[in-house]
Protein backbone atom coordinates (compact mmCIF):
# COMPACT_ATOMS: atom_id res chain seq x y z
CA UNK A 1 13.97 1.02 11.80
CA UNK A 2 13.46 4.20 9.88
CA UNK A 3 11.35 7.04 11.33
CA UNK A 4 8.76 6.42 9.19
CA UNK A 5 8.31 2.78 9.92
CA UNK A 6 8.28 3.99 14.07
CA UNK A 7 5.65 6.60 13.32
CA UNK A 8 3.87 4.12 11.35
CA UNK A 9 3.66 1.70 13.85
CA UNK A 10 2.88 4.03 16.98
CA UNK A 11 -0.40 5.14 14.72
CA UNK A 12 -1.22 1.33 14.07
CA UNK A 13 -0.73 0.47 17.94
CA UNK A 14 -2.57 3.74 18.54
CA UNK A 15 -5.63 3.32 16.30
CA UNK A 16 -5.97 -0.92 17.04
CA UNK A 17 -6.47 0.08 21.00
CA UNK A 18 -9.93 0.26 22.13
CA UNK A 19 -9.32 1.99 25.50
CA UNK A 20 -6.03 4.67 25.56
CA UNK A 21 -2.60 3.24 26.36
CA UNK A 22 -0.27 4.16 28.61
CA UNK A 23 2.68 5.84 27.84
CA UNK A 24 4.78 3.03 29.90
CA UNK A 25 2.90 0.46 27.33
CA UNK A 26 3.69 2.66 24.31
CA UNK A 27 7.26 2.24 25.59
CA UNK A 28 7.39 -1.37 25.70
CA UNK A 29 5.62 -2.27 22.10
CA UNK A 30 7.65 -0.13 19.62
CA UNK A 31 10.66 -1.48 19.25
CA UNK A 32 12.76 1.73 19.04
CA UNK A 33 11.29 3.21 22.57
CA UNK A 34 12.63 0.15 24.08
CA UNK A 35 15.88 0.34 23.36
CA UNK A 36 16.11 4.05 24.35
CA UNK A 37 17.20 5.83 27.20
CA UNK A 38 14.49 7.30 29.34
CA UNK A 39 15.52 10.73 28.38
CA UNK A 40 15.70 10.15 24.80
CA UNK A 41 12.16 7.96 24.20
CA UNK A 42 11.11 11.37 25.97
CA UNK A 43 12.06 13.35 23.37
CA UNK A 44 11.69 10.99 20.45
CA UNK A 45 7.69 9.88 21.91
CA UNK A 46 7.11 13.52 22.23
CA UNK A 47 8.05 14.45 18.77
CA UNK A 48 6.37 11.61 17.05
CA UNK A 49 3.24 12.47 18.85
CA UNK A 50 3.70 15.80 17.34
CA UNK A 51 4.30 14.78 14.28
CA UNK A 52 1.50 12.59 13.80
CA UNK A 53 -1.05 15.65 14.85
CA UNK A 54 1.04 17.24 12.40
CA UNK A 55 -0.54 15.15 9.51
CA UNK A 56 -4.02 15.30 10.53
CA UNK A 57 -3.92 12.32 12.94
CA UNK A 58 -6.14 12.70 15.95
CA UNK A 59 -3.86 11.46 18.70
CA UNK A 60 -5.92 11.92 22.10
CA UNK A 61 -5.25 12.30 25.56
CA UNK A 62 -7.56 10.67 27.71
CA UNK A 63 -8.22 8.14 31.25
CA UNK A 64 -7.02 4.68 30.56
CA UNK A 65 -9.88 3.92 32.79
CA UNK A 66 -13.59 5.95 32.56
CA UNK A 67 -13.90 5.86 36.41
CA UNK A 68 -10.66 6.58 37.33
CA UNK A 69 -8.76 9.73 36.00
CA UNK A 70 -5.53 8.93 37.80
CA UNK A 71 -4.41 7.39 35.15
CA UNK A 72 -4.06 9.03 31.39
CA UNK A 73 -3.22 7.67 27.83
CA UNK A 74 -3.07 7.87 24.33
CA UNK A 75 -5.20 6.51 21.40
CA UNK A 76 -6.75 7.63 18.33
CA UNK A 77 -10.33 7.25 17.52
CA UNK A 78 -11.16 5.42 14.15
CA UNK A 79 -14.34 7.63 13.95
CA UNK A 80 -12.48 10.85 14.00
CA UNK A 81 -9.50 9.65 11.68
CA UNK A 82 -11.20 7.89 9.50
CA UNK A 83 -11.61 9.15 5.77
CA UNK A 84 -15.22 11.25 4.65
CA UNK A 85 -17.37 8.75 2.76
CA UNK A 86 -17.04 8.87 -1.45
CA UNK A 87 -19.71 10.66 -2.81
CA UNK A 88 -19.48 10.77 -6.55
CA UNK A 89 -22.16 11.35 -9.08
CA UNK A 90 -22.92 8.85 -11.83
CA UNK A 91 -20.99 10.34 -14.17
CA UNK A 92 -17.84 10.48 -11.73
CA UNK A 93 -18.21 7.18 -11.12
CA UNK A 94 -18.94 6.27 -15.03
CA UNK A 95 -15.60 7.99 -15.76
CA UNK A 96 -13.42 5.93 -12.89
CA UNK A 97 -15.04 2.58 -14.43
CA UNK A 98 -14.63 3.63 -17.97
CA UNK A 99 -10.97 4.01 -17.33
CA UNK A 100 -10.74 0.46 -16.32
CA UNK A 101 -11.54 -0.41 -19.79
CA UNK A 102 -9.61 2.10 -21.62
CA UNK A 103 -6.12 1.08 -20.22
CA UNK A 104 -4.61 -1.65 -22.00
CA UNK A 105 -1.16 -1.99 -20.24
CA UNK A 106 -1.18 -4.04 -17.52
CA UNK A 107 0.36 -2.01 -14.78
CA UNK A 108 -2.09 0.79 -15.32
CA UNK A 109 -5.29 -1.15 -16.32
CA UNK A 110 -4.93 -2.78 -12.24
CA UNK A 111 -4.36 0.59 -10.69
CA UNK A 112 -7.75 1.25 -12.51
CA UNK A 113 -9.22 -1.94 -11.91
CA UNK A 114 -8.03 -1.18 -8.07
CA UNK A 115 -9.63 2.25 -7.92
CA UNK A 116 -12.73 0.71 -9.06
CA UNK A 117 -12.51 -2.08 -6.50
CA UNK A 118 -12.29 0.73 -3.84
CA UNK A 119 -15.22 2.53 -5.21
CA UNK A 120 -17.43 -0.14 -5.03
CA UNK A 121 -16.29 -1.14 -1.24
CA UNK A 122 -17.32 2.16 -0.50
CA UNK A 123 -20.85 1.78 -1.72
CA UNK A 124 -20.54 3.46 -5.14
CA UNK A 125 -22.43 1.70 -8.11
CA UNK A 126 -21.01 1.46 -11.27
CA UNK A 127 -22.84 -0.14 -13.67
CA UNK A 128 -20.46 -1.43 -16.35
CA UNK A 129 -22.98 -2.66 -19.14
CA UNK A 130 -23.21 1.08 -19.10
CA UNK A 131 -19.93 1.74 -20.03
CA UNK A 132 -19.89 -0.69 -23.62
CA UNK A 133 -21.50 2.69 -25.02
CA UNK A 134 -17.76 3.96 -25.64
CA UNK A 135 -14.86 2.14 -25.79
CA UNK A 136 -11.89 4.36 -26.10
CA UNK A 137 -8.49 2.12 -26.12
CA UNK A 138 -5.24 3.55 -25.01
CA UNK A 139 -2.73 0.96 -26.37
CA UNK A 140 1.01 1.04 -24.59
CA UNK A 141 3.17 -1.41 -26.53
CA UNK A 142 6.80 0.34 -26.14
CA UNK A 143 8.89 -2.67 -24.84
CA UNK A 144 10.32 0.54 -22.26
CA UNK A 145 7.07 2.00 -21.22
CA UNK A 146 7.04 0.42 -17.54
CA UNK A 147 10.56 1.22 -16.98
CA UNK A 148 10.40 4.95 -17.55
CA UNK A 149 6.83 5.08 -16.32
CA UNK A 150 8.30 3.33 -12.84
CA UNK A 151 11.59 5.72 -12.95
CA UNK A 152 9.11 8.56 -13.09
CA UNK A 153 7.57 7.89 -9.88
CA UNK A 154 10.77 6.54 -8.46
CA UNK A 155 12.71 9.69 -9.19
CA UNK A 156 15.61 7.18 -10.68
CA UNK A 157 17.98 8.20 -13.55
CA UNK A 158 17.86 5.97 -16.69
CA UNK A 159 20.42 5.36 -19.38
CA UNK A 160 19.74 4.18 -22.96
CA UNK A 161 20.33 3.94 -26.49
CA UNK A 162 18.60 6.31 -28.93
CA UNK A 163 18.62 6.99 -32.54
CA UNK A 164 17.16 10.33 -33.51
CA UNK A 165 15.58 10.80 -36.80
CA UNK A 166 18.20 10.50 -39.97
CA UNK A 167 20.49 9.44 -37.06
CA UNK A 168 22.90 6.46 -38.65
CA UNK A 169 23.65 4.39 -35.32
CA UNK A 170 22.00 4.92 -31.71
CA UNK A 171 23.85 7.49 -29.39
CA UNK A 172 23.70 6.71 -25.48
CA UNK A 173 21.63 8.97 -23.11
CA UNK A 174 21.39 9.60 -19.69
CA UNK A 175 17.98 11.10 -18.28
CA UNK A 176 15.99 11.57 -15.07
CA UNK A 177 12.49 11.14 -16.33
CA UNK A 178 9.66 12.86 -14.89
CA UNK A 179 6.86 11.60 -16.65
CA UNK A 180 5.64 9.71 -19.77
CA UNK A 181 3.00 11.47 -21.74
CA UNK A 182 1.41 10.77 -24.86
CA UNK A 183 1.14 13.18 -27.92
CA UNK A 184 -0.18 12.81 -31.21
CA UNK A 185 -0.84 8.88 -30.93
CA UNK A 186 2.67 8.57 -29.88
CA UNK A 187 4.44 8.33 -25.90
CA UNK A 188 7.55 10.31 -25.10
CA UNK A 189 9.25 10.15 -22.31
CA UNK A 190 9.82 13.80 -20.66
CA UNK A 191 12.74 14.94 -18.52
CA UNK A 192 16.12 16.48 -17.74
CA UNK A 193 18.79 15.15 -19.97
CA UNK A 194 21.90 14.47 -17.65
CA UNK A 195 24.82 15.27 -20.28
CA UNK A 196 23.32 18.05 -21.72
CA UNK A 197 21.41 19.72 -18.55
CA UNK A 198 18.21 20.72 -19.90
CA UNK A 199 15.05 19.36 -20.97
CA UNK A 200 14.53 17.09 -23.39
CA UNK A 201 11.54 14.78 -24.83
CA UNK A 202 12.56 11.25 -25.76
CA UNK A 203 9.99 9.44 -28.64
CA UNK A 204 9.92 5.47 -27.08
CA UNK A 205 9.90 4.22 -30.53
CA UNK A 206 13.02 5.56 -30.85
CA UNK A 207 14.55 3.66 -28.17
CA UNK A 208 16.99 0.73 -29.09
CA UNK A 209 17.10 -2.48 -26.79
CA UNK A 210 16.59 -2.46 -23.12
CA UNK A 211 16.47 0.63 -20.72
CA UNK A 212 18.77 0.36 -17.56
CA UNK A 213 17.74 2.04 -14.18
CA UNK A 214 20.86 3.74 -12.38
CA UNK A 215 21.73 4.48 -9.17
CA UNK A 216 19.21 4.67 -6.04
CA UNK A 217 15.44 5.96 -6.07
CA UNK A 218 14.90 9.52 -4.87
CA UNK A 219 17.89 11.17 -7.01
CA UNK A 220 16.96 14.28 -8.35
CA UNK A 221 13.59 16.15 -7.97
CA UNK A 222 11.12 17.54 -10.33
CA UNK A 223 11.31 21.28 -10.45
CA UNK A 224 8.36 22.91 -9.37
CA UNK A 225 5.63 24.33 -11.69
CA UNK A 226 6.76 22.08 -14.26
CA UNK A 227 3.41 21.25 -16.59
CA UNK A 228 4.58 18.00 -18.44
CA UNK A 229 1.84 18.39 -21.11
CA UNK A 230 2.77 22.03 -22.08
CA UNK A 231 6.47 20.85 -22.22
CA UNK A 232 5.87 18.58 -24.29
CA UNK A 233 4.24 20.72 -26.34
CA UNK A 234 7.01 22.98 -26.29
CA UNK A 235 9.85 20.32 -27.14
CA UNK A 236 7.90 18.41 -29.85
CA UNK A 237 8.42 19.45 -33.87
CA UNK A 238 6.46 21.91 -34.85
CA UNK A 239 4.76 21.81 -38.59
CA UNK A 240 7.41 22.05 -41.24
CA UNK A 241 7.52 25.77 -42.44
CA UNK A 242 11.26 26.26 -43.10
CA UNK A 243 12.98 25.29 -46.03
CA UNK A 244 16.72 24.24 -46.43
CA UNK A 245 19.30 22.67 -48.89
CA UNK A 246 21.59 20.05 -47.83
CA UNK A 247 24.72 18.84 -50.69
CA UNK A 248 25.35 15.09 -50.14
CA UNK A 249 27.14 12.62 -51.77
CA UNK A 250 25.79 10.47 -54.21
CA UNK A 251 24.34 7.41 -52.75
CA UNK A 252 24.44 8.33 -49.17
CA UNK A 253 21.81 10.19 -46.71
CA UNK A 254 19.46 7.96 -47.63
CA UNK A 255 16.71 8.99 -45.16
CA UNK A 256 17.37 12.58 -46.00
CA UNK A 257 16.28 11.78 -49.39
CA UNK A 258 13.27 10.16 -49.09
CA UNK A 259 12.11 13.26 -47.18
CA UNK A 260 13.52 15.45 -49.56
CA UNK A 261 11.45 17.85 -51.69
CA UNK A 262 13.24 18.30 -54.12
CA UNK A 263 16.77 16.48 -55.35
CA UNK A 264 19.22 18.00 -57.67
CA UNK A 265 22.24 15.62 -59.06
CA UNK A 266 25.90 16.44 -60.12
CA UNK A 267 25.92 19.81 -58.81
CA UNK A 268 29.28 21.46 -57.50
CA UNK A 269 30.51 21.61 -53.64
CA UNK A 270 33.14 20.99 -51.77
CA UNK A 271 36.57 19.71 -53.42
CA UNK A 272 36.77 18.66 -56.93
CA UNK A 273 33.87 15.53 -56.61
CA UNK A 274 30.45 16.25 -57.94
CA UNK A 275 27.28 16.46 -55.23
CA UNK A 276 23.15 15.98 -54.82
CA UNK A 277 21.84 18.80 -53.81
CA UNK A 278 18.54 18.20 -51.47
CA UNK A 279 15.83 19.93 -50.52
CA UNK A 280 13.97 19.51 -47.04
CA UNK A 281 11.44 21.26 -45.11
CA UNK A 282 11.48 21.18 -41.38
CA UNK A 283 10.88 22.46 -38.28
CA UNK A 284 13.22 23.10 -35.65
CA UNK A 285 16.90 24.24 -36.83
CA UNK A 286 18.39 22.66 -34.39
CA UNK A 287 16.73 19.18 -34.95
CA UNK A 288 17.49 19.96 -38.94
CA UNK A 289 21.33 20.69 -38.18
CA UNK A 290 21.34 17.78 -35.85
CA UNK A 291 19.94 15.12 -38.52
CA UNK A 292 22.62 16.84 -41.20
CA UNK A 293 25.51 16.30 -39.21
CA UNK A 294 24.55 12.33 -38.40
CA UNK A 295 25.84 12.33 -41.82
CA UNK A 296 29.26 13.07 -40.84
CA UNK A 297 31.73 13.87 -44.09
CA UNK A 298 28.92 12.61 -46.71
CA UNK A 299 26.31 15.68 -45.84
CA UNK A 300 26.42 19.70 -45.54
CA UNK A 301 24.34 21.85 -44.39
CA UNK A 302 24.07 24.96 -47.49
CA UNK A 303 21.33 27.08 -46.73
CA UNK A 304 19.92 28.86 -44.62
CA UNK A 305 22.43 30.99 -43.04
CA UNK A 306 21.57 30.64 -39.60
CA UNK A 307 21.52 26.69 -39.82
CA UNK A 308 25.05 26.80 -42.01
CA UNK A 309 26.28 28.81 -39.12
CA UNK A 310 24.81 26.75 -36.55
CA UNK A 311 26.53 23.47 -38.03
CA UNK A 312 29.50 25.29 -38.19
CA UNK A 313 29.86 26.16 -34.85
CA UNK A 314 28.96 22.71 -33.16
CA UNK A 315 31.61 21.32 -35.55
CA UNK A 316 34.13 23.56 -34.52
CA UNK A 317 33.12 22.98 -30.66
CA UNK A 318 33.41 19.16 -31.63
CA UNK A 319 36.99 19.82 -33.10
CA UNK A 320 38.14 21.82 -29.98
CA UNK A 321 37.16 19.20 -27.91
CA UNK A 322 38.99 16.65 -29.79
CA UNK A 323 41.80 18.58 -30.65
């Protein structure tokens, strides 16, 4: 039994009790006490008890029997422990129930639906025929979205295939997501990328066949201060403002082309055969250089400078590597 199952169960046999029990009782219901030395459920009782106070739980000292004081034990009064009542306004409580109609993925639409349940239990109305005034619909229909939604909150590493923009074939990618987030009517999943370590944001679209959970819950932790939305904000493409030429070779780069501005045939570049040269706006050099080099032997990066230089030295890093 882990400690957290013990301290679970002292509050539950705590907090079911109507008059205090003893500490000899105490002994003989949880399991782990039992099977303890005297010395030891000493110690271990003692720190539990602590423990629990620790967290806010009221655990009381007080005569098993109101008479008698010769005689003390321990119990915790549902009164005291139990939560403040919900007091929400009716537009708190409009917004809880309209999110139980905006959610159209399953897992989050019961969460929603359960939140509502809980609300009501508690003596909240909610009026729904209210709510048909707006309808808002977040859609979620990324085949991947519960698995890196789940690995999120589990705080387990996932590996998949992606194909970045003007990529030819999928490359495999190792992450430990911390959240999913949605950005200009698209979801990306957010997190460190394992081979690379640093952050990255991963488009769900982009994703090709099944993610795979690996290894155990718990492996890695978010860092602290981290504010998903303004990261994603950071990592996402910007609006296209730079401008760069790219030679190709006839009929190849395909995707480059249809984004290209501007396309220039038989033009000259490297050895003897003739080139396309094609011009793209974009964003983000390194996302630019990245989508060039895809390309392989059919596409180089010309201009500008700083993104010829950039694909220069990732090829010659590549070329070191498999030298």
């Amino acid at each position: 039994m882990t400690k957290s199952e013990r301290l679970l169960n002292l509050l539950i046999l705590l907090l079911v009790q109507r008059h205090p029990i003893t500490k000899a009782k105490i002994r003989a219901t949880v399991p782990p006490y039992t099977e303890a030395s005297d010395e030891a459920f000493d110690r271990m009782f003692e720190r539990d008890k602590d423990e629990l106070r620790a967290l806010g739980v009221p655990v009381e000292l007080a005569a098993v029997d109101k008479f008698f004081d010769d005689e003390t034990g321990y119990r915790v009064n549902p009164a005291t422990f139990a939560l403040p009542g919900i007091n929400l306004t009716a537009d708190e409580a409009a917004v809880i129930g309209l999110a139980t109609r905006v959610w159209q993925h399953a897992g989050l639409a019961a969460a929603t639906s359960d939140a509502l349940a809980k609300l009501s239990a508690a003596g909240v109305e909610v009026d729904r025929s209210r709510l048909d005034i707006a309808a808002p619909v977040v859609g979620v229909s990324d085949a991947n979205f519960d698995i890196f939604w789940q690995s999120s909150l589990d705080r387990t590493r996932v590996s998949f295939d992606y194909q970045r923009a003007g990529s030819a074939t999928p490359a495999k990618r190792r992450l430990e997501p911390w959240g999913v987030v949605s950005s200009s009517g698209r979801w990306y999943v957010v997190g460190r990328d394992v081979d690379r370590g640093e952050p990255r944001l991963f488009r769900l679209s982009r994703v090709h066949g099944p993610a795979r959970r690996t290894g155990r819950g718990d492996a890695y932790q978010v860092p602290e201060g981290v504010n998903l939305r303004d990261l994603t904000a950071s990592l996402s493409p910007g609006p296209a403002t730079e401008t760069g030429t790219v030679l190709v070779r006839p009929d190849t780069a395909h995707s480059l082309r249809r984004n290209a501005v501007e396309v220039e045939t038989d033009v000259a570049g490297p050895g003897d055969a003739s080139w396309d040269r094609i011009t793209l706006t974009y964003s983000s050099t390194d996302t630019f250089v990245d989508e060039v080099l895809a390309f392989g032997p059919d596409a180089v990066v010309e201009t500008p400078p700083e993104a010829r230089d950039l694909a220069v030295r990732r090829l010659t890093k590549v070329k070191g590597v498999t030298a």
